[in-house]
PDB file of N, CA and C in Angstrom:
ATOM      1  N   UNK A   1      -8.225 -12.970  -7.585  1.00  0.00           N
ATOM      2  CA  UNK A   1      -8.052 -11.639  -7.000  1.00  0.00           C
ATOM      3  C   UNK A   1      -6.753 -11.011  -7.517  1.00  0.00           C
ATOM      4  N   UNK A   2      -6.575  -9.735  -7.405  1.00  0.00           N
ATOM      5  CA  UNK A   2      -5.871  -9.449  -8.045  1.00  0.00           C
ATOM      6  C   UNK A   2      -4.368  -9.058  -7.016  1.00  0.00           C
ATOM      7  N   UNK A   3      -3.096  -9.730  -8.340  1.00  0.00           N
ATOM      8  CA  UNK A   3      -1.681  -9.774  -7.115  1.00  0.00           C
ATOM      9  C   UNK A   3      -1.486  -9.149  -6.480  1.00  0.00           C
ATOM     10  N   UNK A   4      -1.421  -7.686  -7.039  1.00  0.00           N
ATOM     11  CA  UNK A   4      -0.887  -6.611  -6.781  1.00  0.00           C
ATOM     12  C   UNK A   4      -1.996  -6.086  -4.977  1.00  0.00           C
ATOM     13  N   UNK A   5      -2.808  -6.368  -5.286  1.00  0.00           N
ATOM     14  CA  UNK A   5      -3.549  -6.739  -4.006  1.00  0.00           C
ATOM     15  C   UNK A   5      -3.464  -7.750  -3.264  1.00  0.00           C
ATOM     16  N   UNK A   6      -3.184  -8.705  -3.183  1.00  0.00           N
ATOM     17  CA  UNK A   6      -3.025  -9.934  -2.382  1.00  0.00           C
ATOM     18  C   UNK A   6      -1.014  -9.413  -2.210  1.00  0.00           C
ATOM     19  N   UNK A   7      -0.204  -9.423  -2.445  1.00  0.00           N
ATOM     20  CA  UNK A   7       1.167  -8.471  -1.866  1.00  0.00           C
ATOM     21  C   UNK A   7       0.949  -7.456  -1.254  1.00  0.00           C
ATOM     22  N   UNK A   8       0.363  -6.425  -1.220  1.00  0.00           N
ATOM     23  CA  UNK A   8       0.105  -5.193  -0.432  1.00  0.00           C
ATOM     24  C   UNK A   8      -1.036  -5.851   0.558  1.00  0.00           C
ATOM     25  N   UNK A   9      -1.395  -6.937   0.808  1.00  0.00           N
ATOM     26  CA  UNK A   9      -2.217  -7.748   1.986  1.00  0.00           C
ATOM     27  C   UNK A   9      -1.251  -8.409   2.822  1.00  0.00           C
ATOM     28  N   UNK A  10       0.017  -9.029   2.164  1.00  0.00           N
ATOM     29  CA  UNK A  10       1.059  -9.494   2.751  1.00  0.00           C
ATOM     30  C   UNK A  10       1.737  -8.575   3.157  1.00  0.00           C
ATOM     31  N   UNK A  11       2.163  -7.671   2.939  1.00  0.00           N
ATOM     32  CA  UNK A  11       3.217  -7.038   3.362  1.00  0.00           C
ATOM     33  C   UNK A  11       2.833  -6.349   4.430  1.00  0.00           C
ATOM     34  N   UNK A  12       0.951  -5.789   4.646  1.00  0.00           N
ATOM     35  CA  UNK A  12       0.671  -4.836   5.810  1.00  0.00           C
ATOM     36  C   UNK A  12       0.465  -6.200   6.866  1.00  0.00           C
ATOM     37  N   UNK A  13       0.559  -7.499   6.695  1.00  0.00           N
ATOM     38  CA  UNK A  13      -0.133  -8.473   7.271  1.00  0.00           C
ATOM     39  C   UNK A  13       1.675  -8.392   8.388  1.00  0.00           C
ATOM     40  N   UNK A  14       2.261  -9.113   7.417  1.00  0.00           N
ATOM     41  CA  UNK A  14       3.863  -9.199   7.898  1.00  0.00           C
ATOM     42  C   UNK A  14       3.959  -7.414   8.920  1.00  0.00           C
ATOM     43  N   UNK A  15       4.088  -6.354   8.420  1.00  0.00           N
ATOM     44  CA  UNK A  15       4.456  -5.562   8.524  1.00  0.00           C
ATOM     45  C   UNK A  15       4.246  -4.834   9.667  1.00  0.00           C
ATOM     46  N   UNK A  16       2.709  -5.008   9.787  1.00  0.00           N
ATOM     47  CA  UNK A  16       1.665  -4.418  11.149  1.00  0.00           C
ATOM     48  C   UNK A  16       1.053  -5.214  11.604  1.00  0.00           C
ATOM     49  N   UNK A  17       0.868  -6.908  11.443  1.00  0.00           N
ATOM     50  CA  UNK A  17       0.306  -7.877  11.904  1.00  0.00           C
ATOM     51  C   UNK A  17      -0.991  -7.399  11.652  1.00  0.00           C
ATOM     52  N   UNK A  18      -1.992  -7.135  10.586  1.00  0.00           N
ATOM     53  CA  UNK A  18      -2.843  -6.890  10.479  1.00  0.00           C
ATOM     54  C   UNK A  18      -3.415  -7.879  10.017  1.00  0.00           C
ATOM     55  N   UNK A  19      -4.609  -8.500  10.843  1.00  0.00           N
ATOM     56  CA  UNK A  19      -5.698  -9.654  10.307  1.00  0.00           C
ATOM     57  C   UNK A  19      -5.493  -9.441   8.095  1.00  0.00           C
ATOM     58  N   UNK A  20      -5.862 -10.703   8.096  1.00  0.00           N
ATOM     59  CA  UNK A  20      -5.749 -10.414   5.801  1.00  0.00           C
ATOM     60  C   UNK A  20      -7.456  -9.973   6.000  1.00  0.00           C
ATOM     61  N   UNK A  21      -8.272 -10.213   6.356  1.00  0.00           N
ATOM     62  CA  UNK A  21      -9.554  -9.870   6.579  1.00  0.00           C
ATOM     63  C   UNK A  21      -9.807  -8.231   6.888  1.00  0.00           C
ATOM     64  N   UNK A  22      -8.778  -7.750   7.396  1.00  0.00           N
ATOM     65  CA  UNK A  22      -9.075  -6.397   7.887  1.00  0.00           C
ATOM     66  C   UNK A  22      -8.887  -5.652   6.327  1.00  0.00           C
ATOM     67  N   UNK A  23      -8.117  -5.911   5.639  1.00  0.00           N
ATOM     68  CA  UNK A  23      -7.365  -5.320   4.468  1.00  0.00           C
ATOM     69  C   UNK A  23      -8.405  -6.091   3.014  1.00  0.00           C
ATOM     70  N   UNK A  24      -8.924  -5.081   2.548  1.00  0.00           N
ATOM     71  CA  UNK A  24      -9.877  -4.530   1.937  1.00  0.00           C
ATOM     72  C   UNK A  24      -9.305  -3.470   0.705  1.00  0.00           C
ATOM     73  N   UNK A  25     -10.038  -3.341  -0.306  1.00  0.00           N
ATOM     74  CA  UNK A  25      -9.653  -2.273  -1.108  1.00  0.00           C
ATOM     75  C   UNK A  25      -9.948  -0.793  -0.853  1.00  0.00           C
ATOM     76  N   UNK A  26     -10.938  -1.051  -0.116  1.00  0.00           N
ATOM     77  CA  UNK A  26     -11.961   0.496   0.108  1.00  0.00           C
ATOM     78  C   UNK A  26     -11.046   0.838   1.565  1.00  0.00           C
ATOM     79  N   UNK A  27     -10.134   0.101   2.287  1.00  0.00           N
ATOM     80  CA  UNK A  27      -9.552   0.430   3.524  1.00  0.00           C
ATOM     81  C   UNK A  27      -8.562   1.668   3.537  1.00  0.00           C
ATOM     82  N   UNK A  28      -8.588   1.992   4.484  1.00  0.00           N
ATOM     83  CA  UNK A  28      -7.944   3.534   5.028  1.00  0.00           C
ATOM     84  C   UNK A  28      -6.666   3.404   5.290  1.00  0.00           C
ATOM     85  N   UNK A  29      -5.517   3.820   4.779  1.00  0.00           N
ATOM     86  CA  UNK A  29      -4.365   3.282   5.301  1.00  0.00           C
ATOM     87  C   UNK A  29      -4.053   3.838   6.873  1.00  0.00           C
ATOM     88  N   UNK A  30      -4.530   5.253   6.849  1.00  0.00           N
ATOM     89  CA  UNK A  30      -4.913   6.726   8.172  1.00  0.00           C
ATOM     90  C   UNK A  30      -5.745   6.206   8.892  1.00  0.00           C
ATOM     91  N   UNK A  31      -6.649   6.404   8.474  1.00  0.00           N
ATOM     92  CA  UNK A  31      -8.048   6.577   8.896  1.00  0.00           C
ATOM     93  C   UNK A  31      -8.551   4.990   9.728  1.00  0.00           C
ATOM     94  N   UNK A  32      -8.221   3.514   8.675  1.00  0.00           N
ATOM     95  CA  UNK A  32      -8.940   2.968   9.628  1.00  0.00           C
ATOM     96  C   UNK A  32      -7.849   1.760   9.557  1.00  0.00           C
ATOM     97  N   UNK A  33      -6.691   2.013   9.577  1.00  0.00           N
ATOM     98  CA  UNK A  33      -5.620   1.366   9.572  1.00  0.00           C
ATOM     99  C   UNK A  33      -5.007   1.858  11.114  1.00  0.00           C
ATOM    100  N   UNK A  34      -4.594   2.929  11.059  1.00  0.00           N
ATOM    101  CA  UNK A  34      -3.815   3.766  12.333  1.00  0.00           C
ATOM    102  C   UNK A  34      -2.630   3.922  11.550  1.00  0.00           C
ATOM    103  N   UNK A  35      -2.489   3.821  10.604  1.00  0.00           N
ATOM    104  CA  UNK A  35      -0.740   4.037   9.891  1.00  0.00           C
ATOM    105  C   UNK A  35      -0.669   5.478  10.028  1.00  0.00           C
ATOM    106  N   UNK A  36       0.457   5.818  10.699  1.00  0.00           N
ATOM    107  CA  UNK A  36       0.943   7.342  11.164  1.00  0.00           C
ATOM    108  C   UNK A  36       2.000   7.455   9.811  1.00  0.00           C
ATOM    109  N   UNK A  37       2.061   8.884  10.031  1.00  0.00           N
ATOM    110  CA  UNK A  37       3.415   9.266   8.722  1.00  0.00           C
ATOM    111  C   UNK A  37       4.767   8.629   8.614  1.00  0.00           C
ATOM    112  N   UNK A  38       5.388   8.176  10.049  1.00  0.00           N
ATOM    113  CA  UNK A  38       6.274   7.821   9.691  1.00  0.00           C
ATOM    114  C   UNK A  38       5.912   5.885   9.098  1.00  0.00           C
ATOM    115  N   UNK A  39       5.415   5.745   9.511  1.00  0.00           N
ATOM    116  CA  UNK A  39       5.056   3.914   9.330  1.00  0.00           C
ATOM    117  C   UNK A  39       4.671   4.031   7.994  1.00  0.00           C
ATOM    118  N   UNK A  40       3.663   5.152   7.369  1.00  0.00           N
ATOM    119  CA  UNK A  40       3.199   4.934   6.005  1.00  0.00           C
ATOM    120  C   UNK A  40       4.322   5.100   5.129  1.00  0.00           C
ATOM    121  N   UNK A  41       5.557   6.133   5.479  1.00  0.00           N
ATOM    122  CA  UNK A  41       6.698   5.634   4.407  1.00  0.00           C
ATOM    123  C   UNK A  41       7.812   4.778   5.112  1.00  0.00           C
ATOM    124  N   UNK A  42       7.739   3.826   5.708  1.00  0.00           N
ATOM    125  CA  UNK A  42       7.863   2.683   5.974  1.00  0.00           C
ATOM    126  C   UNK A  42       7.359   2.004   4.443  1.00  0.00           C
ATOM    127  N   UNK A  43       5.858   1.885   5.159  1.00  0.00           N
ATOM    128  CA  UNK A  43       4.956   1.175   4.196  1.00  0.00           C
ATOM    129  C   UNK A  43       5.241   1.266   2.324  1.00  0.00           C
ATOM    130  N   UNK A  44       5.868   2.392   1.959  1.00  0.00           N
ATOM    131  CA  UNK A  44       5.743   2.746   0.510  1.00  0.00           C
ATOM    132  C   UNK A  44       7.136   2.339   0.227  1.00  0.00           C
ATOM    133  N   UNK A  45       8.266   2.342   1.173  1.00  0.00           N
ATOM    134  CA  UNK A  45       9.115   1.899   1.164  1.00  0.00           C
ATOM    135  C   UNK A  45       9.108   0.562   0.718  1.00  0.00           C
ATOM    136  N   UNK A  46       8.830  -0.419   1.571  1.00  0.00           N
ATOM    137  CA  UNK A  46       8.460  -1.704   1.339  1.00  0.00           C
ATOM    138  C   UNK A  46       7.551  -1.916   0.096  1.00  0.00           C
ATOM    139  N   UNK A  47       6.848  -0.994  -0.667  1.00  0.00           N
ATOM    140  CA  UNK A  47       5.482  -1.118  -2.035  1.00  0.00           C
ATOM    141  C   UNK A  47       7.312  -0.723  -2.804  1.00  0.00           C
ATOM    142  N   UNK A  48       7.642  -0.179  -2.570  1.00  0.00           N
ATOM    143  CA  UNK A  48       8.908   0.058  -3.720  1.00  0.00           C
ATOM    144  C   UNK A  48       9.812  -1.163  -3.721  1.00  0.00           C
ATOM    145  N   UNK A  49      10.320  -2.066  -2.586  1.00  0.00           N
ATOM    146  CA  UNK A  49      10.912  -3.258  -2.587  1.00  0.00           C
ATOM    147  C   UNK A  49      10.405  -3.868  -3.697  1.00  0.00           C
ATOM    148  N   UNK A  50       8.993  -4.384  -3.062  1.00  0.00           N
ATOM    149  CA  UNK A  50       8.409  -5.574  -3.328  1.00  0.00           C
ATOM    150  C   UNK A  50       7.917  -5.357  -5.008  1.00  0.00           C
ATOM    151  N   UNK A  51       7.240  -4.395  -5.446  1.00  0.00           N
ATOM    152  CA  UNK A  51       7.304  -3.864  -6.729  1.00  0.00           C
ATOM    153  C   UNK A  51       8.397  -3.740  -8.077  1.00  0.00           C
ATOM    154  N   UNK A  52       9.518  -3.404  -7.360  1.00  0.00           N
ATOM    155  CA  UNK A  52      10.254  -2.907  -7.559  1.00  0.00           C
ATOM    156  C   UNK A  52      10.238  -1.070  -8.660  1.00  0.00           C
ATOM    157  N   UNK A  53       9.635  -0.576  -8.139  1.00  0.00           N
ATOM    158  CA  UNK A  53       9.265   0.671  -8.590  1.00  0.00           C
ATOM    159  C   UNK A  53      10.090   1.801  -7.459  1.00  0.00           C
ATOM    160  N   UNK A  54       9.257   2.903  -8.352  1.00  0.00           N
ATOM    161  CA  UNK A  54      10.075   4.265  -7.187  1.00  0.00           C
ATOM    162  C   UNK A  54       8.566   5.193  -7.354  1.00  0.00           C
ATOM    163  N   UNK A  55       8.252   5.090  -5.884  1.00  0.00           N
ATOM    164  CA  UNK A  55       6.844   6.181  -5.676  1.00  0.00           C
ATOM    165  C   UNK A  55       7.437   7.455  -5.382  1.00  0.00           C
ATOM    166  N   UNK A  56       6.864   8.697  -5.900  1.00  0.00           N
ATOM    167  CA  UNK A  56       7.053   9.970  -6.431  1.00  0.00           C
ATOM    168  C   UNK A  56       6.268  10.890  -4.916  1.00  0.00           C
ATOM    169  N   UNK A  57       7.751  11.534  -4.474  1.00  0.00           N
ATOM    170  CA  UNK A  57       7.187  11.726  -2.708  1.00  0.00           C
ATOM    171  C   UNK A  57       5.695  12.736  -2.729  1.00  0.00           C
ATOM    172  N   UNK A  58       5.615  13.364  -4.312  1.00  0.00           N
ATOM    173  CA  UNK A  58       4.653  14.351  -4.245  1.00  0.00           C
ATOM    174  C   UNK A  58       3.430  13.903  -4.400  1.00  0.00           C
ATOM    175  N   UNK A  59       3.665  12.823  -4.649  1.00  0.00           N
ATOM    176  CA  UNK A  59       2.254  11.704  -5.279  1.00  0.00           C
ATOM    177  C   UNK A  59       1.631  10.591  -4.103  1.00  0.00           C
ATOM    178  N   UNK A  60       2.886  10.514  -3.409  1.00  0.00           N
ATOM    179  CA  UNK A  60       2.194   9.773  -2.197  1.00  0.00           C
ATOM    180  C   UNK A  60       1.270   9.955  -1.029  1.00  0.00           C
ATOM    181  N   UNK A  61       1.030  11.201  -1.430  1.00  0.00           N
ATOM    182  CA  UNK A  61      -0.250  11.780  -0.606  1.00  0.00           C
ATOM    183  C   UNK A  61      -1.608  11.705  -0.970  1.00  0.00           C
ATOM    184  N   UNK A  62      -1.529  11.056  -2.421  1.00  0.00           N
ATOM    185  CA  UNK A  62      -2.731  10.641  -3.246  1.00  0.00           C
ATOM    186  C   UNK A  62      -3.540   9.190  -2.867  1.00  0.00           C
ATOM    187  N   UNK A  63      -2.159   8.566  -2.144  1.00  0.00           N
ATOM    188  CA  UNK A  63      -2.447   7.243  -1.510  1.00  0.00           C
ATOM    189  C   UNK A  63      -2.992   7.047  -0.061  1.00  0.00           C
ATOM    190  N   UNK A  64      -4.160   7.207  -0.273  1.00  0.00           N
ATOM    191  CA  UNK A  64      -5.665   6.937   0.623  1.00  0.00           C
ATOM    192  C   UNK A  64      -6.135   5.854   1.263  1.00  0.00           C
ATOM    193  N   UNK A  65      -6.580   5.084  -0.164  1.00  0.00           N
ATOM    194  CA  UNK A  65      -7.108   3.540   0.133  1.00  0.00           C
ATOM    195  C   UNK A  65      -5.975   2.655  -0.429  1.00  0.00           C
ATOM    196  N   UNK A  66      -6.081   1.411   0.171  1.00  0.00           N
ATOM    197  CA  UNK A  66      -5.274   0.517  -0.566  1.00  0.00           C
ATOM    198  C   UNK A  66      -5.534   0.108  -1.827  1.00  0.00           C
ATOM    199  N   UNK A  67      -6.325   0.516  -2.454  1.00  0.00           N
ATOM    200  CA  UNK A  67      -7.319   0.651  -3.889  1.00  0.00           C
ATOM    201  C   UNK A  67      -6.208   1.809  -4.844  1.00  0.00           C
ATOM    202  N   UNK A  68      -6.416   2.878  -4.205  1.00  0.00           N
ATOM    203  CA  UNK A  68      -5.411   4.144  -4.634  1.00  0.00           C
ATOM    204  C   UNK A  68      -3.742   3.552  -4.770  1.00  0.00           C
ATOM    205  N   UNK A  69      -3.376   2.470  -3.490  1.00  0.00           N
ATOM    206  CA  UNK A  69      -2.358   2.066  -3.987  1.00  0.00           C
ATOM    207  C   UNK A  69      -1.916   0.834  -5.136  1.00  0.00           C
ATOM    208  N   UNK A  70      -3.186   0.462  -5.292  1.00  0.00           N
ATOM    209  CA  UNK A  70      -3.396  -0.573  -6.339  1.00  0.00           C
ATOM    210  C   UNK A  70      -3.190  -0.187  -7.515  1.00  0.00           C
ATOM    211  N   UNK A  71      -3.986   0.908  -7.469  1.00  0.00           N
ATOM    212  CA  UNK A  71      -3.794   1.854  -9.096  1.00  0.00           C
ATOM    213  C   UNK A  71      -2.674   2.782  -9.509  1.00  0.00           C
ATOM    214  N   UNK A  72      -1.936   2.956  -8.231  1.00  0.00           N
ATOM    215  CA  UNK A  72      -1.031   3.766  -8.425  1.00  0.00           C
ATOM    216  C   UNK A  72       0.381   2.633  -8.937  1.00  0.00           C
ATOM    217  N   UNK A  73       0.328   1.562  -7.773  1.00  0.00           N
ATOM    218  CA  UNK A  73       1.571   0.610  -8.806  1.00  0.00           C
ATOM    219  C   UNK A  73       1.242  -0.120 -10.023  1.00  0.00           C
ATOM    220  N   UNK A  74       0.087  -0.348 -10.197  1.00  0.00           N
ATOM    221  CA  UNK A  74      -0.488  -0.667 -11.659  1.00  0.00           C
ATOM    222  C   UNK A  74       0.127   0.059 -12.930  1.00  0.00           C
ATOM    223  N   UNK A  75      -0.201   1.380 -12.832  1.00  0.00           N
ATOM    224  CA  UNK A  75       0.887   2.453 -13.350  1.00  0.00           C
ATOM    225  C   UNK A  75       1.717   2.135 -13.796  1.00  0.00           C
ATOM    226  N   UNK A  76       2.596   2.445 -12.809  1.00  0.00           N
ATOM    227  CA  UNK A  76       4.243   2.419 -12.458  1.00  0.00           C
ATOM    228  C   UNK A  76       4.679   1.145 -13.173  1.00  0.00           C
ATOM    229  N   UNK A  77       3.985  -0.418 -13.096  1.00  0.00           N
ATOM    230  CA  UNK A  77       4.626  -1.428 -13.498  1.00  0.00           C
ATOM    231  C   UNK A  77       4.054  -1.559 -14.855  1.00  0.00           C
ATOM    232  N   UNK A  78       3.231  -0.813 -15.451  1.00  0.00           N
ATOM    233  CA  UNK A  78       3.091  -1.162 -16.705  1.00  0.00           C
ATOM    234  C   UNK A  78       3.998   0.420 -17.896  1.00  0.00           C
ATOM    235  N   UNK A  79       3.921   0.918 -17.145  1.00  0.00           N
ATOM    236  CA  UNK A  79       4.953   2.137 -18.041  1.00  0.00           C
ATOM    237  C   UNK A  79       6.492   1.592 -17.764  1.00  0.00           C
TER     238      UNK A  79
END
């Protein structure tokens, strides 16, 4: 499976105590997560730690599914 997915499983697991079963690629970070605005940049906060990248505040609204955030640090760590 892929890392960059299995870390963004840890970190919402640690983060929000979320079952690793609940966290899925097709999952909602909004929608079927409950992550409110302030917790989700929490959340991108911590994708910038653990990454070590810098997410682009205009771009983080593109981040939907945890799929969207898969592809979005995929990106970032290969440029």
């Amino acid at each position: 499976m892929n890392n960059i997915f299995e870390r963004i499983r840890l970190i919402l697991n640690k983060q929000f105590r979320f079952s690793l079963n609940q966290i899925q690629p097709e999952t909602e970070f909004e929608n079927e997560l409950g992550i409110d605005s302030r917790e989700f940049f929490e959340l991108i906060n911590e994708f910038e730690s653990a990454f070590n990248i810098e997410i682009n505040a205009e771009e983080v609204a593109t981040l939907v599914t945890i799929q969207d955030a898969i592809n979005y640090i995929e990106t970032k760590i290969i440029s």
